[in-house]
PDB file of N, CA and C in Angstrom:
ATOM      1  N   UNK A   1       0.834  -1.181   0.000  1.00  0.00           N
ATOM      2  CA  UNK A   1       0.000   0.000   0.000  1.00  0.00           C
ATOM      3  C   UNK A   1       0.886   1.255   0.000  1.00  0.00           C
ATOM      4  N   UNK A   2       0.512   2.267  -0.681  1.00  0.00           N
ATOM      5  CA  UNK A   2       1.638   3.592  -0.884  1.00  0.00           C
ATOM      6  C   UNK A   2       0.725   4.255   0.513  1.00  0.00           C
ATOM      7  N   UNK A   3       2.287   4.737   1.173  1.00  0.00           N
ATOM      8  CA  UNK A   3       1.564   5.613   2.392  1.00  0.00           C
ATOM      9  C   UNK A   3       2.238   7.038   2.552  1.00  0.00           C
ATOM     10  N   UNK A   4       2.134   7.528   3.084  1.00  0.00           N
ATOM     11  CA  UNK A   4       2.509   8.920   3.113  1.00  0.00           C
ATOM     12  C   UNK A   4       4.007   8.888   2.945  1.00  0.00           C
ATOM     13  N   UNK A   5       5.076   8.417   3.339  1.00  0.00           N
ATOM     14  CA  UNK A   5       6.238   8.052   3.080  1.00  0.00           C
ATOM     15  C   UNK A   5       6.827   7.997   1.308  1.00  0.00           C
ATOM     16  N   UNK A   6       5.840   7.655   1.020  1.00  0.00           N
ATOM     17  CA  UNK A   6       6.315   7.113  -0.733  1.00  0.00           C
ATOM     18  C   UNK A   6       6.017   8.474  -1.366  1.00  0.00           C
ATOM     19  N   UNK A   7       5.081   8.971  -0.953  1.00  0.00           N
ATOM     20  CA  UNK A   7       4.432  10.563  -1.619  1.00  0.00           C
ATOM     21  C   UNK A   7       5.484  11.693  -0.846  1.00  0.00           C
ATOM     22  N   UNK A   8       5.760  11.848   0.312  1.00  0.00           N
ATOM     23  CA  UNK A   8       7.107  12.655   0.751  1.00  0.00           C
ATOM     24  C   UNK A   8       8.324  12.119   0.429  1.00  0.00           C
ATOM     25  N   UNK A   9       8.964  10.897  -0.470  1.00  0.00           N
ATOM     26  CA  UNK A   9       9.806  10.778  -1.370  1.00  0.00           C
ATOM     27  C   UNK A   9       9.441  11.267  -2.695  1.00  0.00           C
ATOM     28  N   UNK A  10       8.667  11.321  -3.278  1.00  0.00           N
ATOM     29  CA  UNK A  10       8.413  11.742  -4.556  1.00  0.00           C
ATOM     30  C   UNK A  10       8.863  13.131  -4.500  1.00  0.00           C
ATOM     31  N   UNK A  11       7.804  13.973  -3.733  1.00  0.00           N
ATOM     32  CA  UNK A  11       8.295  15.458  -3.282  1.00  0.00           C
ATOM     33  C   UNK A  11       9.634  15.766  -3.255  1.00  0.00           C
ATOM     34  N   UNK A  12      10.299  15.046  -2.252  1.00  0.00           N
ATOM     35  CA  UNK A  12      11.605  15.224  -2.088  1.00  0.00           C
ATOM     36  C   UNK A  12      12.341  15.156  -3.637  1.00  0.00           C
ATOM     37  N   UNK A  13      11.949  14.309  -3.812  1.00  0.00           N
ATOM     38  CA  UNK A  13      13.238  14.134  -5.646  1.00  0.00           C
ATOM     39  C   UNK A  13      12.752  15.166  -6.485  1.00  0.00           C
ATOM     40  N   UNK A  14      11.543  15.518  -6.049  1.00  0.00           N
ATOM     41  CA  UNK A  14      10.912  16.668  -7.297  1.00  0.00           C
ATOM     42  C   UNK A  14      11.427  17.780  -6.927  1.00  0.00           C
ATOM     43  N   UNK A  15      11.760  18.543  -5.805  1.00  0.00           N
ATOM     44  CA  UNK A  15      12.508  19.474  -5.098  1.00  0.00           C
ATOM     45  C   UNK A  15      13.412  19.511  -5.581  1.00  0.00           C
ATOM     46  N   UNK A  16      14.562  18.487  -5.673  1.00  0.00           N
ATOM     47  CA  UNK A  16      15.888  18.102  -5.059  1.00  0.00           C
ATOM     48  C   UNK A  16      16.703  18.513  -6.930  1.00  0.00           C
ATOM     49  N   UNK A  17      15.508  17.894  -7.623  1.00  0.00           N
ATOM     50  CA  UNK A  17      15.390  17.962  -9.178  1.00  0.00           C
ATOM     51  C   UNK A  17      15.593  19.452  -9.568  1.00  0.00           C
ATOM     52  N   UNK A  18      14.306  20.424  -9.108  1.00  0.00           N
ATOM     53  CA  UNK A  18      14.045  21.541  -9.327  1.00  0.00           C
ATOM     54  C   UNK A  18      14.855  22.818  -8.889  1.00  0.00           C
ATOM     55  N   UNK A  19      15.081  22.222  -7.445  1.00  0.00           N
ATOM     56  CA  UNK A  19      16.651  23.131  -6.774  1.00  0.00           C
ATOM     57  C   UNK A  19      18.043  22.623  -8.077  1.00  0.00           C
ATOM     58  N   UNK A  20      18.222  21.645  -8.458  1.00  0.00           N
ATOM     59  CA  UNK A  20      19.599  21.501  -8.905  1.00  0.00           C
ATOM     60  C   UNK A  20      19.102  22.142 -10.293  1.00  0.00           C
ATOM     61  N   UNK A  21      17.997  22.015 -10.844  1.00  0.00           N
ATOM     62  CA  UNK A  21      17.562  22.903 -12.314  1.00  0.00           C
ATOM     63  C   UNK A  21      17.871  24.696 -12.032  1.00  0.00           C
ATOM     64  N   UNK A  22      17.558  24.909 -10.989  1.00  0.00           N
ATOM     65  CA  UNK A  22      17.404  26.268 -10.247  1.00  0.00           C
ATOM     66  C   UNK A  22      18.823  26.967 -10.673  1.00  0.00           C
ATOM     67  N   UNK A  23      19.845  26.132  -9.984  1.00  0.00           N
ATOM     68  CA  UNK A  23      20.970  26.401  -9.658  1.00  0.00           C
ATOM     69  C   UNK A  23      21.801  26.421 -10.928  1.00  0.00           C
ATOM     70  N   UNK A  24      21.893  25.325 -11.933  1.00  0.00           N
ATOM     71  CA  UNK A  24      22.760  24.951 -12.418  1.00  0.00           C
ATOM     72  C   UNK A  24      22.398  25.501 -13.937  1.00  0.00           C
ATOM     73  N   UNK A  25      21.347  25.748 -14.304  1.00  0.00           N
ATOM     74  CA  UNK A  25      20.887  26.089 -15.699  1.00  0.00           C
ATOM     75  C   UNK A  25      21.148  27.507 -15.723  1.00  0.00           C
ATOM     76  N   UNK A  26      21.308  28.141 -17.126  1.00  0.00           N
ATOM     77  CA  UNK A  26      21.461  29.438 -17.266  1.00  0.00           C
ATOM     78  C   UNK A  26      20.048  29.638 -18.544  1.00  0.00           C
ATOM     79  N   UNK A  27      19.657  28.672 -18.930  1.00  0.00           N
ATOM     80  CA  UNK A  27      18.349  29.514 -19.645  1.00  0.00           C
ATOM     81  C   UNK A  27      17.180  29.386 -19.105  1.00  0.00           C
ATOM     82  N   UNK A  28      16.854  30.538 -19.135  1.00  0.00           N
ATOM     83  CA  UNK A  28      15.288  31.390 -18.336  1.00  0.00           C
ATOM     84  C   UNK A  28      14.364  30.498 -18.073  1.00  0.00           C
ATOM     85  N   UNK A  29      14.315  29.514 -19.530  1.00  0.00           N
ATOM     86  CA  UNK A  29      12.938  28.471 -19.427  1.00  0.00           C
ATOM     87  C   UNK A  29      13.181  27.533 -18.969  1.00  0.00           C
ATOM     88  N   UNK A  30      14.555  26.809 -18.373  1.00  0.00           N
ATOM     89  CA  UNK A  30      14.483  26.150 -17.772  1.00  0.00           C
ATOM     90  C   UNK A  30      14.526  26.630 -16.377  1.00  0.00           C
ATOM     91  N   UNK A  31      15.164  27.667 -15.929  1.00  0.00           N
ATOM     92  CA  UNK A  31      14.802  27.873 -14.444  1.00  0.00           C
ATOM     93  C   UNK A  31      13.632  28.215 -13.831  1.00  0.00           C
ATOM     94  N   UNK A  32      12.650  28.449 -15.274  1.00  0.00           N
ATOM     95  CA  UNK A  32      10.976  28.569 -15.087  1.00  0.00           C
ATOM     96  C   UNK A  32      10.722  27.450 -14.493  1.00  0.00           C
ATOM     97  N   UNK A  33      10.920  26.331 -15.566  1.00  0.00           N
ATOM     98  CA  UNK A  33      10.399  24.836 -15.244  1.00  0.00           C
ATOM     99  C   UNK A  33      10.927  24.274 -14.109  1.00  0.00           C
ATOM    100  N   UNK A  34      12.139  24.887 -13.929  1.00  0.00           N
ATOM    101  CA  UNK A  34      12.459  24.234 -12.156  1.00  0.00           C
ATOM    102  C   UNK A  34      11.855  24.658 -11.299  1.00  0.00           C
ATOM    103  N   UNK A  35      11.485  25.717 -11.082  1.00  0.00           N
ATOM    104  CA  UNK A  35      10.624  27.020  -9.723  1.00  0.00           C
ATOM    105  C   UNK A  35       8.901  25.612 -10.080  1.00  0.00           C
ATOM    106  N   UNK A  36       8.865  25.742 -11.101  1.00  0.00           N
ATOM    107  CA  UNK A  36       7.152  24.939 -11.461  1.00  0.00           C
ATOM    108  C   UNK A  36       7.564  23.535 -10.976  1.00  0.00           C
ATOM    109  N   UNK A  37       8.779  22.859 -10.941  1.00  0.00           N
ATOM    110  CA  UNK A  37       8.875  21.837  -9.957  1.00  0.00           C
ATOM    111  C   UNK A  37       9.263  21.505  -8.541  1.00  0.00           C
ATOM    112  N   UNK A  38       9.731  22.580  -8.110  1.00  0.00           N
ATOM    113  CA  UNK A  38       9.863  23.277  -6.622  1.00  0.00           C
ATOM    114  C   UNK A  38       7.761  23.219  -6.018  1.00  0.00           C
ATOM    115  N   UNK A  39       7.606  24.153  -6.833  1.00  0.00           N
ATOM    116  CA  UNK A  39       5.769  24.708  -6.484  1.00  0.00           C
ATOM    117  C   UNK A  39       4.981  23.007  -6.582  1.00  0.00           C
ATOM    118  N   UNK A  40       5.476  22.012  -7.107  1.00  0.00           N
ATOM    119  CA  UNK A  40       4.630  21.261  -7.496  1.00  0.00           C
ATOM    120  C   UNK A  40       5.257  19.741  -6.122  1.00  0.00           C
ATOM    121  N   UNK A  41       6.076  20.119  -5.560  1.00  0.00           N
ATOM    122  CA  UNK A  41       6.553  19.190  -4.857  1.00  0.00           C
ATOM    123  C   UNK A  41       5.915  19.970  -3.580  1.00  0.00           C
ATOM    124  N   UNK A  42       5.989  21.184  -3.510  1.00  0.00           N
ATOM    125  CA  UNK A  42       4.745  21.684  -2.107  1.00  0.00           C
ATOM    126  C   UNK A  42       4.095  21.065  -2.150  1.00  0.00           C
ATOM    127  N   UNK A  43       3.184  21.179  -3.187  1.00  0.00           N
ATOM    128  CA  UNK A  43       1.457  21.339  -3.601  1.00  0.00           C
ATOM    129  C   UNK A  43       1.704  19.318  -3.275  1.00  0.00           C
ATOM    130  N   UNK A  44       2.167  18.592  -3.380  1.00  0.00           N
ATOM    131  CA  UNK A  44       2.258  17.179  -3.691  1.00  0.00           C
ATOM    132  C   UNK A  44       2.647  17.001  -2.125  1.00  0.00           C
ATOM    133  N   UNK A  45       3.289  17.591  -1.611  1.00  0.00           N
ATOM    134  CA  UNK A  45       3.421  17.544   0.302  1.00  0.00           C
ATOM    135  C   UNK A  45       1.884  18.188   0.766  1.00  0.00           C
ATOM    136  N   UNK A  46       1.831  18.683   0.536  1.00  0.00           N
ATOM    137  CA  UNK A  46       0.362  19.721   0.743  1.00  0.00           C
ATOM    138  C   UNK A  46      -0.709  18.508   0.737  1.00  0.00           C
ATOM    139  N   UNK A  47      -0.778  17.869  -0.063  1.00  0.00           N
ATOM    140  CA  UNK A  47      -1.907  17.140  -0.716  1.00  0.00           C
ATOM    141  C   UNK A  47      -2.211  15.577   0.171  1.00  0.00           C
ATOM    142  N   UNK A  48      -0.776  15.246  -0.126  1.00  0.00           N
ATOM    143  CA  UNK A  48      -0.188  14.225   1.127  1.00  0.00           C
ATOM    144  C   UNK A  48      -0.487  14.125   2.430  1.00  0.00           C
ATOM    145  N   UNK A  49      -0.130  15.092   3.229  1.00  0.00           N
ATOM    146  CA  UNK A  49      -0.705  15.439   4.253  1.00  0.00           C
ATOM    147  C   UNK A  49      -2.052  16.068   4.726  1.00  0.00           C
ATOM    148  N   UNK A  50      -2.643  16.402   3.679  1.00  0.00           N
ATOM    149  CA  UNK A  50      -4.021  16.376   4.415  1.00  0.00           C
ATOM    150  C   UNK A  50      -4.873  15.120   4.139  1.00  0.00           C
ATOM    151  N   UNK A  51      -4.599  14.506   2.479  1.00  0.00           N
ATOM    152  CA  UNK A  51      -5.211  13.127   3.051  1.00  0.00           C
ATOM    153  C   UNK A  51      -4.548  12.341   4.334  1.00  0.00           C
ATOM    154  N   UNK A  52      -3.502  12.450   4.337  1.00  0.00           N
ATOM    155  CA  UNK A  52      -3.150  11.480   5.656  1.00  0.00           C
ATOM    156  C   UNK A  52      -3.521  12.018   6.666  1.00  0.00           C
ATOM    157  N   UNK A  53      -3.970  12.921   7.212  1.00  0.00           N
ATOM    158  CA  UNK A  53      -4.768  13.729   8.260  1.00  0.00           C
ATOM    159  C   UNK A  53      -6.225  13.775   8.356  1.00  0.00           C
ATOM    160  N   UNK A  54      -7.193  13.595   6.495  1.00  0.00           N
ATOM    161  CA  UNK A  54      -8.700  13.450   6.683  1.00  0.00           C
ATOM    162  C   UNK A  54      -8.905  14.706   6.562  1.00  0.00           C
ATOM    163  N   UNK A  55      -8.059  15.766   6.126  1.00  0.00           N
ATOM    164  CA  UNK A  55      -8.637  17.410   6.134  1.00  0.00           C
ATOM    165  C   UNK A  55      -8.831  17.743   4.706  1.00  0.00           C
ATOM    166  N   UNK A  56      -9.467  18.946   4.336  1.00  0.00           N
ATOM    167  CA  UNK A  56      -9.588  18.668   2.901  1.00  0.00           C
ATOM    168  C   UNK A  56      -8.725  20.260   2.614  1.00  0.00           C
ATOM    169  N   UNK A  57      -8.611  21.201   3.740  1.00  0.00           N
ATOM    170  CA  UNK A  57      -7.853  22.451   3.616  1.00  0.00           C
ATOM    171  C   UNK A  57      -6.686  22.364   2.474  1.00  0.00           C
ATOM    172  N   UNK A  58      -6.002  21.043   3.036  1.00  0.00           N
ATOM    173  CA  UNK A  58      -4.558  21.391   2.337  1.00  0.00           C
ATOM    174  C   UNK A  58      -5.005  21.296   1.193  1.00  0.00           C
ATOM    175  N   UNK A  59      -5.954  20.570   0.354  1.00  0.00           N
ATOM    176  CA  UNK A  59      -6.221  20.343  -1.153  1.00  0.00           C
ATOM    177  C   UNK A  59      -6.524  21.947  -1.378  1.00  0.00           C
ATOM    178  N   UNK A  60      -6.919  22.700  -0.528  1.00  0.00           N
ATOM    179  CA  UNK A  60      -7.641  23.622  -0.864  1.00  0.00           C
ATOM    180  C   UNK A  60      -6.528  25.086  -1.270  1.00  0.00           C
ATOM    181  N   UNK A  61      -5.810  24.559  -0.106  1.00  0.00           N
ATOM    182  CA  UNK A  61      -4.554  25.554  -0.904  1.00  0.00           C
ATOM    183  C   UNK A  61      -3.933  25.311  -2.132  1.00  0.00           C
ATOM    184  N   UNK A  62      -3.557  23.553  -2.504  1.00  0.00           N
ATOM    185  CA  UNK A  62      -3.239  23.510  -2.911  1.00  0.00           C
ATOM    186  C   UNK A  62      -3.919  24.201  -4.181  1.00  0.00           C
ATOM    187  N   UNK A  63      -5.229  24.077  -4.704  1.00  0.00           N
ATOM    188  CA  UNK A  63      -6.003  24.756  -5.442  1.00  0.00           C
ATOM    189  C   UNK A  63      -5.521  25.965  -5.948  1.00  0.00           C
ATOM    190  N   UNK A  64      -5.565  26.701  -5.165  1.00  0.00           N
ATOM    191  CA  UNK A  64      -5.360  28.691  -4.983  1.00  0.00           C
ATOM    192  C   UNK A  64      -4.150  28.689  -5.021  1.00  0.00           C
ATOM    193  N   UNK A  65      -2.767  27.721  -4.919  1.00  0.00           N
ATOM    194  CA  UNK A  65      -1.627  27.715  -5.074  1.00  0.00           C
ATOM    195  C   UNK A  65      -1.707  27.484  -6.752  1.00  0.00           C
ATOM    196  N   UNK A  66      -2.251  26.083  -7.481  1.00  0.00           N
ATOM    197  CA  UNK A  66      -1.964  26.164  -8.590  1.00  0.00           C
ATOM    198  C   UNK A  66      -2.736  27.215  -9.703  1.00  0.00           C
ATOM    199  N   UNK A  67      -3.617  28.060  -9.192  1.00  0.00           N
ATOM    200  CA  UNK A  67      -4.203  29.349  -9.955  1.00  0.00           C
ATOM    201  C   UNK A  67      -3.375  30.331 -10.214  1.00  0.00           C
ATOM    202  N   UNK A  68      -2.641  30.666  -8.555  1.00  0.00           N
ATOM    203  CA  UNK A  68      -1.174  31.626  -8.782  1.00  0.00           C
ATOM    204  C   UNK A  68      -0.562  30.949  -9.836  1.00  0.00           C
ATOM    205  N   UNK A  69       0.499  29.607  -9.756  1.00  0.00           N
ATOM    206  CA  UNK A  69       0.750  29.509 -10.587  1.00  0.00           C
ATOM    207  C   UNK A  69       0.995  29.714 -12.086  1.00  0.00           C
ATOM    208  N   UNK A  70      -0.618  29.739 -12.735  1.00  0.00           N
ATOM    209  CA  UNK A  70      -1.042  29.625 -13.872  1.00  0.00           C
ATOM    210  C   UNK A  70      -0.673  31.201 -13.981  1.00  0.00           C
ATOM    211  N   UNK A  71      -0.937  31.860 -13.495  1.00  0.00           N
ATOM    212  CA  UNK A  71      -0.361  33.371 -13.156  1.00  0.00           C
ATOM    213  C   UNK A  71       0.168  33.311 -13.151  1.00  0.00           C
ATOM    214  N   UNK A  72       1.489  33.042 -12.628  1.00  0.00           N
ATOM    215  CA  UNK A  72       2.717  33.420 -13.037  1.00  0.00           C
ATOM    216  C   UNK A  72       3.729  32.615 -14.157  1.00  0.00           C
ATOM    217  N   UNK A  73       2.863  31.749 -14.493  1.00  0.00           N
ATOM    218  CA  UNK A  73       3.589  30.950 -15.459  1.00  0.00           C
ATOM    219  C   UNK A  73       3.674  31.724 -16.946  1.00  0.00           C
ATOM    220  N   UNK A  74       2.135  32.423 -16.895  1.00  0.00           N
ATOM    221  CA  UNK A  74       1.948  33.620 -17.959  1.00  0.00           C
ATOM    222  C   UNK A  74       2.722  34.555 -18.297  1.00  0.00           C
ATOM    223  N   UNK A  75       2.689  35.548 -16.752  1.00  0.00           N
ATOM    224  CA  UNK A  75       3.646  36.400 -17.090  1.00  0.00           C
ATOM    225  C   UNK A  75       5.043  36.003 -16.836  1.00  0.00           C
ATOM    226  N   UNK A  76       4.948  34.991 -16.794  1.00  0.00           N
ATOM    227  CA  UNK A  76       7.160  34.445 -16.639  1.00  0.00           C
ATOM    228  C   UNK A  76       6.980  34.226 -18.003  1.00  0.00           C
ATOM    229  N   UNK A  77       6.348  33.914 -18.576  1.00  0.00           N
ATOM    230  CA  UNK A  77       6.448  33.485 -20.040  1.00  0.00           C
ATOM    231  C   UNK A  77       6.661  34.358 -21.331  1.00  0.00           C
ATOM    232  N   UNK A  78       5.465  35.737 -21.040  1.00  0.00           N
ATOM    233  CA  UNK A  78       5.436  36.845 -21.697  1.00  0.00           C
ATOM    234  C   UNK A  78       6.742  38.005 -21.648  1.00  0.00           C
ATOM    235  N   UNK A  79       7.182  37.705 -20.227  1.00  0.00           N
ATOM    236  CA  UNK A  79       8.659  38.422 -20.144  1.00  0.00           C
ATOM    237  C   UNK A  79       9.825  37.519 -20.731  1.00  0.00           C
ATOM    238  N   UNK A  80      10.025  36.242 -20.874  1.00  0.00           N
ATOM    239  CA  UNK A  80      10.667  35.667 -21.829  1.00  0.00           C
ATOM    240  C   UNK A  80      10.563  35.956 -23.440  1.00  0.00           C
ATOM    241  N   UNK A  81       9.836  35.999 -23.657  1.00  0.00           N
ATOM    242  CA  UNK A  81       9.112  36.277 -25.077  1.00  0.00           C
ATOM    243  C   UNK A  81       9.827  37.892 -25.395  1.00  0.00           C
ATOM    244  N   UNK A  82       9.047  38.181 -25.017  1.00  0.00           N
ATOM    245  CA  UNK A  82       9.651  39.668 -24.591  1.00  0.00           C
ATOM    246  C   UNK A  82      11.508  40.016 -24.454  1.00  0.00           C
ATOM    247  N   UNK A  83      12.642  39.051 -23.529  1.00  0.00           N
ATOM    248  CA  UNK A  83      13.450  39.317 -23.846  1.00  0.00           C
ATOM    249  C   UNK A  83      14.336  39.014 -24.855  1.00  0.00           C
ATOM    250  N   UNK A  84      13.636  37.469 -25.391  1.00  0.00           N
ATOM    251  CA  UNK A  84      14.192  37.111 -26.458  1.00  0.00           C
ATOM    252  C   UNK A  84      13.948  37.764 -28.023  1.00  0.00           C
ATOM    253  N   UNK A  85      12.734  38.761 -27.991  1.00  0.00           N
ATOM    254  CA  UNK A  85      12.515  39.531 -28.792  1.00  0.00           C
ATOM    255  C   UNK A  85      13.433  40.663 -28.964  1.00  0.00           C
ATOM    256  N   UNK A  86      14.124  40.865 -27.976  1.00  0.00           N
ATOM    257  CA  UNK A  86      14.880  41.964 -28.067  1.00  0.00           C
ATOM    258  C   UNK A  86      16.655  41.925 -27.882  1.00  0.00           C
ATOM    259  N   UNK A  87      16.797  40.919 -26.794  1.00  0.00           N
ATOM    260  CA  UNK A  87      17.990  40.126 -27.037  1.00  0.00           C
ATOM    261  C   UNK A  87      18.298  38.857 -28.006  1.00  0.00           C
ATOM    262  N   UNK A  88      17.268  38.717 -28.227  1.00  0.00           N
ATOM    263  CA  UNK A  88      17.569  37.636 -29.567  1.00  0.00           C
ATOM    264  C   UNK A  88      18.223  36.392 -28.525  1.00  0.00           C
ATOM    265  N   UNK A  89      18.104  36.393 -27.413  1.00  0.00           N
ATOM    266  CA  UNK A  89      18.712  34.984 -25.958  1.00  0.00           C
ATOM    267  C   UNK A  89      17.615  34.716 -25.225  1.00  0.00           C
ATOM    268  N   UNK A  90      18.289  33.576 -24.675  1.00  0.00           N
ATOM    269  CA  UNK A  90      17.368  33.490 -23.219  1.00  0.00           C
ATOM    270  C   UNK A  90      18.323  32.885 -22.121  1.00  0.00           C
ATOM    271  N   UNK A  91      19.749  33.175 -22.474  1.00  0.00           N
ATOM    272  CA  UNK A  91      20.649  32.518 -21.950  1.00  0.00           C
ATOM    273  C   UNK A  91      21.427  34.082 -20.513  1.00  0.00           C
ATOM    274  N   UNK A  92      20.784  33.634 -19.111  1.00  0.00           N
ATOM    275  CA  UNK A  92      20.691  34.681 -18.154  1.00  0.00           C
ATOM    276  C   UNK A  92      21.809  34.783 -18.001  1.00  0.00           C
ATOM    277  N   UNK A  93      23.142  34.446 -18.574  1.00  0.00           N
ATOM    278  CA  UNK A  93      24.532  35.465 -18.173  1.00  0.00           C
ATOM    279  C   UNK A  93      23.990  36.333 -19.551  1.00  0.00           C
ATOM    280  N   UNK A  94      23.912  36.652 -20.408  1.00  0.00           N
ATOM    281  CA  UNK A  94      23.842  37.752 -21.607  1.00  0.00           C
ATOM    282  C   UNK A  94      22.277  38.941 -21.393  1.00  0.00           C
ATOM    283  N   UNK A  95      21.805  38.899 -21.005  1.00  0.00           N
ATOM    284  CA  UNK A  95      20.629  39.126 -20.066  1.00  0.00           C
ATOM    285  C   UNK A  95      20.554  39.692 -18.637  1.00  0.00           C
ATOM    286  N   UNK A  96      22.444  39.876 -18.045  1.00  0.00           N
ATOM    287  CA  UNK A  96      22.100  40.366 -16.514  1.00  0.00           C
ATOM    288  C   UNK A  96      21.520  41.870 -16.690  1.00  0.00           C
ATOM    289  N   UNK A  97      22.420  42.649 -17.421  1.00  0.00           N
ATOM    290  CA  UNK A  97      21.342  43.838 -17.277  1.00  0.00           C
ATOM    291  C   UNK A  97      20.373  44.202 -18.358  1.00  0.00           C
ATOM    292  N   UNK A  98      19.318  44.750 -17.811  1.00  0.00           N
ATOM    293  CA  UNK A  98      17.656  44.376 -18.714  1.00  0.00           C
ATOM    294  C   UNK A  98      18.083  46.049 -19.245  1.00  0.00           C
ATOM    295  N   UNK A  99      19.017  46.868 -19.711  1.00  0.00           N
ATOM    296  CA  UNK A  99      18.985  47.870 -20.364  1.00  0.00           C
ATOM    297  C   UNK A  99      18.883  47.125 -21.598  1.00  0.00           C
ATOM    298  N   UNK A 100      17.528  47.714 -22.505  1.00  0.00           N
ATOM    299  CA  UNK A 100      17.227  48.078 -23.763  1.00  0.00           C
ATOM    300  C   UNK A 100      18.359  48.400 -24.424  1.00  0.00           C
TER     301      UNK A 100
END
């Protein structure tokens, strides 16, 4: 039977994944997609623990957590778009300063 243990390992590697994407990548869209696997290993602890508790709250954040999300996945996206339109990159050493 999977018990709360197997779902706070998953989290953990999805973190562990998303911190070393965080750290080690220099283009924009991937340090997007790491922060979205950071947020998604909460939301997956979040979720975990309130079924293993019988509460339905934590689902509930988790909810209103993945709406932000979708929000900010937009505008992280539109400001990419945006710098590669103008730097012709997306590679964040060529990109430290946002002067036009």
């Amino acid at each position: 039977m999977i018990g709360l243990e197997h779902y706070l390992t998953v989290a953990t590697v999805l973190f562990g994944i998303g911190l070393w994407g965080m750290l080690t990548r220099r283009n924009i869209l991937m340090v997007l997609l790491s922060i979205e696997l950071i947020l998604n290993a909460a939301n997956l602890s979040l979720v975990a623990f309130s079924a293993h508790n019988g509460d339905l709250s934590g689902q509930a954040v988790v909810f209103f957590t993945m709406i932000v999300a979708a929000a900010e996945v937009t505008v992280g996206l539109s400001i990419v778009v945006l710098l590669y339109r103008n730097k012709e990159t997306v590679d964040m050493d060529k990109v430290r300063d946002l002067k036009w």
